[in-house]
N, C-alpha and C. Protein backbone atom coordinates (compact mmCIF):
# COMPACT_ATOMS: atom_id res chain seq x y z
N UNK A 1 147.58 115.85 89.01
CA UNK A 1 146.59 115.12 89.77
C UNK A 1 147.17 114.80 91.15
N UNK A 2 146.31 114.29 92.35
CA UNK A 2 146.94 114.15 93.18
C UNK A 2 146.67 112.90 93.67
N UNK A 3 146.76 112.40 94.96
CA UNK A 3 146.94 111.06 95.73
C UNK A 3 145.30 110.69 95.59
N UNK A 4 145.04 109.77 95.88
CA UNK A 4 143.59 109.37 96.03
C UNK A 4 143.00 109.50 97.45
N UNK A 5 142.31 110.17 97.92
CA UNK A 5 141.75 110.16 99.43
C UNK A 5 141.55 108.86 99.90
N UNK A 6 141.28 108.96 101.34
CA UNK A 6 141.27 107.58 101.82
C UNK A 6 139.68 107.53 101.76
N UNK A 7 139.13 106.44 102.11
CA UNK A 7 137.53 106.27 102.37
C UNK A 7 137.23 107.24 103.33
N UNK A 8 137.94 107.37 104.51
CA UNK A 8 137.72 108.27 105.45
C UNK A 8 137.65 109.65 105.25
N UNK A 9 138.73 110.17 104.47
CA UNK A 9 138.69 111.05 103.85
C UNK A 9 137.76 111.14 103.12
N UNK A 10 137.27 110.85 102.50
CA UNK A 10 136.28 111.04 101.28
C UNK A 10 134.73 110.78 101.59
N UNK A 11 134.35 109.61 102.95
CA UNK A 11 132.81 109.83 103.49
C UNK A 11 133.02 111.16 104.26
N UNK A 12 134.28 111.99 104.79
CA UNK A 12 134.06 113.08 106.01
C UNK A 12 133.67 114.33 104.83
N UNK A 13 134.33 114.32 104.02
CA UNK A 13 134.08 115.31 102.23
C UNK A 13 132.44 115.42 102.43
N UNK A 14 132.45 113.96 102.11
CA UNK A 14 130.97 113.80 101.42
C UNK A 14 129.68 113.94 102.64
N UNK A 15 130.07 113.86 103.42
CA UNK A 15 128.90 114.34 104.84
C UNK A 15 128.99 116.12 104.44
N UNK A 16 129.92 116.56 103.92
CA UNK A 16 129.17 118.32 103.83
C UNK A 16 128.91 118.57 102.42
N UNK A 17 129.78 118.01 101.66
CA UNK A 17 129.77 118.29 99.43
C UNK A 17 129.71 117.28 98.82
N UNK A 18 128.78 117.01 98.07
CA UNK A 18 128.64 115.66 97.38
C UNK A 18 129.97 116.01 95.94
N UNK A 19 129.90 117.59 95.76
CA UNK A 19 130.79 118.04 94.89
C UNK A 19 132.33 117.49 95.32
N UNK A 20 132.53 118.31 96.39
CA UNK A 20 134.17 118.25 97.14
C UNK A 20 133.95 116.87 97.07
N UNK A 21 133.57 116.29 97.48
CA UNK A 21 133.96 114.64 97.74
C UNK A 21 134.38 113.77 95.98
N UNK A 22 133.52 114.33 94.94
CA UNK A 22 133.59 113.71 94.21
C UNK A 22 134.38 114.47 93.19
N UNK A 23 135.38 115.78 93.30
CA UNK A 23 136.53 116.61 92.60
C UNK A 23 137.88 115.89 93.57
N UNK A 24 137.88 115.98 94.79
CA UNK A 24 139.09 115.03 96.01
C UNK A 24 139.18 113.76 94.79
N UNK A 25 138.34 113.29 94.74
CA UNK A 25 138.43 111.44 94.45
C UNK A 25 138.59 111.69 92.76
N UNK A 26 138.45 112.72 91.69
CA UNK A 26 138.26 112.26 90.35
C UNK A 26 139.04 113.27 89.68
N UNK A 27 139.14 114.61 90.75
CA UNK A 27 139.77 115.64 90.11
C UNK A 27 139.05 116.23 89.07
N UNK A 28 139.26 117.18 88.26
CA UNK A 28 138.69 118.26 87.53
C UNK A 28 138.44 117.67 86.30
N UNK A 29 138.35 116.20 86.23
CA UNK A 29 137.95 115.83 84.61
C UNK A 29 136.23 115.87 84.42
N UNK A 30 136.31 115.83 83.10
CA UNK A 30 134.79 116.13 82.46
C UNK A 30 133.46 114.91 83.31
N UNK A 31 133.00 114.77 83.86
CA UNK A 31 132.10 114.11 84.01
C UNK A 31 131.19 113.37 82.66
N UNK A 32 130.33 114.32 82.72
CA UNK A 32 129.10 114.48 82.24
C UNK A 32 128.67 115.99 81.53
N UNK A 33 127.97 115.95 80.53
CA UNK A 33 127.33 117.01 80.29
C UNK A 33 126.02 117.00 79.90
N UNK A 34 124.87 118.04 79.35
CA UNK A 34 123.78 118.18 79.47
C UNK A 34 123.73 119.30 78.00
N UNK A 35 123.40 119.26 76.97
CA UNK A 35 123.11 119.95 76.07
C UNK A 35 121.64 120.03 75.65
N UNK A 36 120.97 120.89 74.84
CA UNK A 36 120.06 120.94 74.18
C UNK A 36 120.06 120.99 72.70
N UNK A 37 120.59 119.66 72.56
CA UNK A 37 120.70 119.65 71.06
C UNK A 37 119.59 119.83 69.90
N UNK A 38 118.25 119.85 70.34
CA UNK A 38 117.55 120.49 69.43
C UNK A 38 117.54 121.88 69.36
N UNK A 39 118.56 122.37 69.82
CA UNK A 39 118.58 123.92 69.09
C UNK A 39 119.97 123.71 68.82
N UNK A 40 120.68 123.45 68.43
CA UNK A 40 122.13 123.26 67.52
C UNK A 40 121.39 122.78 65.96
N UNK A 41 121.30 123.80 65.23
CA UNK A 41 120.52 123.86 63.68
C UNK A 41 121.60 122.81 62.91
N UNK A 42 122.61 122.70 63.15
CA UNK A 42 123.47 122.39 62.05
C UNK A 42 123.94 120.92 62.32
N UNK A 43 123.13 119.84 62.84
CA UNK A 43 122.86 118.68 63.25
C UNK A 43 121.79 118.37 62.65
N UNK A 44 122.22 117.02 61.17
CA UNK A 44 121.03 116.52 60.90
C UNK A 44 120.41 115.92 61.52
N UNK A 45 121.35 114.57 62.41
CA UNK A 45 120.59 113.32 62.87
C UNK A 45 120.44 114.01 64.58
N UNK A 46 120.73 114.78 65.09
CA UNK A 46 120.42 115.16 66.70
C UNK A 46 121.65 114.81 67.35
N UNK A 47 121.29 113.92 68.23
CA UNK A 47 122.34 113.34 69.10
C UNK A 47 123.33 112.87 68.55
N UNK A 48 122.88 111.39 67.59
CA UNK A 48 122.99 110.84 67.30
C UNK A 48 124.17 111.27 66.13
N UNK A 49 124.06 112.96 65.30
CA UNK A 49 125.14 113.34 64.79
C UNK A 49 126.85 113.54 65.72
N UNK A 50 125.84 114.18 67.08
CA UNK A 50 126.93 114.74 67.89
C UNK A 50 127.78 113.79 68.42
N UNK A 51 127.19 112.72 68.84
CA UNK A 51 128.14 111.69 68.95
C UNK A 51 129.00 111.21 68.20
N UNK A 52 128.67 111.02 67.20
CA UNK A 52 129.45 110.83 65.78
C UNK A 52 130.83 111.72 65.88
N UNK A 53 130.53 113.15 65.78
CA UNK A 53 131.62 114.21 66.07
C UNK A 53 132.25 114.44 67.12
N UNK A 54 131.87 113.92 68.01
CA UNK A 54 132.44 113.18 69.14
C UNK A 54 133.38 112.75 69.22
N UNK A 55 132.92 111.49 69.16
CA UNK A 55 134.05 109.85 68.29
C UNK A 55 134.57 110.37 67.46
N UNK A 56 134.93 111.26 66.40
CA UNK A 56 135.41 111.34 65.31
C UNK A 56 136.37 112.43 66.10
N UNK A 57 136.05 112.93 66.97
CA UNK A 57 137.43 114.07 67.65
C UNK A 57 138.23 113.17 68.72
N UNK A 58 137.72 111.58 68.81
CA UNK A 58 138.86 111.00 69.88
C UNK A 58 137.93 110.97 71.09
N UNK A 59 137.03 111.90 71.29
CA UNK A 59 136.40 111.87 72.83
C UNK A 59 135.07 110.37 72.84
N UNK A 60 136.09 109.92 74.45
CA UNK A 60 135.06 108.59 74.15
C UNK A 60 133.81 108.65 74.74
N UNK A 61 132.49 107.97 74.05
CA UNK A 61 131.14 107.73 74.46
C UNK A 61 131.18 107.01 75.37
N UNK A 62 130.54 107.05 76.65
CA UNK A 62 129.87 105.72 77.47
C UNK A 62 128.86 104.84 76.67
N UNK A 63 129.02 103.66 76.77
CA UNK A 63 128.82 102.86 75.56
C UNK A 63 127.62 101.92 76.47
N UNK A 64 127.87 102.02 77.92
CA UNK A 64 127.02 101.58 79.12
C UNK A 64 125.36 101.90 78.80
N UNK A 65 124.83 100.61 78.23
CA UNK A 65 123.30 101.09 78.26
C UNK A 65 122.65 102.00 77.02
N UNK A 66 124.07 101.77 75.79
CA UNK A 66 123.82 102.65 74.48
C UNK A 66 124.44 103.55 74.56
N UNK A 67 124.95 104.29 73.59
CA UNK A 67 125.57 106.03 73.11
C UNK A 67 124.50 106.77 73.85
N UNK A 68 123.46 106.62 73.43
CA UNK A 68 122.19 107.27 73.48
C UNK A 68 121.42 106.74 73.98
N UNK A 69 121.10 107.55 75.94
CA UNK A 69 120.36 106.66 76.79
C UNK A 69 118.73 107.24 76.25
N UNK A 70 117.94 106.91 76.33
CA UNK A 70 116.37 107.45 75.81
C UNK A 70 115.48 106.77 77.13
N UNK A 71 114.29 107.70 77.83
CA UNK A 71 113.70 107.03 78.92
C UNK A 71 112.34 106.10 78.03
N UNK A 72 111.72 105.53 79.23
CA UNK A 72 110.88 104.26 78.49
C UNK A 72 110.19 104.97 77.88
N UNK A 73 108.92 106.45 77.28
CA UNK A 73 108.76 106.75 77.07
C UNK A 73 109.49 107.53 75.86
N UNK A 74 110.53 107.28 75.68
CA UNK A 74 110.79 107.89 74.40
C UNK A 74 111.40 109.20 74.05
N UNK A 75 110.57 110.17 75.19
CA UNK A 75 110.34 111.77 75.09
C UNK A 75 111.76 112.11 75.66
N UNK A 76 112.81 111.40 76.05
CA UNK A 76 113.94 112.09 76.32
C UNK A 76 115.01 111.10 76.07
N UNK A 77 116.29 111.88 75.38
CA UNK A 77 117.28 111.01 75.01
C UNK A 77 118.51 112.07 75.89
């Protein structure tokens, strides 16, 4: 890993790559991801399994606002 950019460094990044600015400042770790877990067949409970297997491999959940964010409507978790 390397040094942390300065602010300066890192608004002059971020005026051309919202990317570059935010790999400079965090480096190559996992963010975020995006699956379609209703097509993974071998999940009883959905998400709600995968997280489980998740946690159970050590990798931690954002716990911010629930495991499992769902919009007011319901139709997306």
């Amino acid at each position: 890993m390397w040094e942390t950019p300065s602010l300066e460094d890192y608004e002059l990044l971020k005026s051309d790559s919202k990317i570059v600015s935010w790999i400079i400042a965090h480096g190559y770790a996992l963010n975020h991801i995006a699956l379609s877990v209703h097509n993974i067949n071998s999940l009883q409970n959905g998400i709600y399994s995968l997280n489980d297997l998740f946690e159970s491999e050590g990798i931690e959940i954002n716990q911010h606002g629930g495991a499992v964010k769902v919009t007011n409507d319901g139709g997306l978790k």
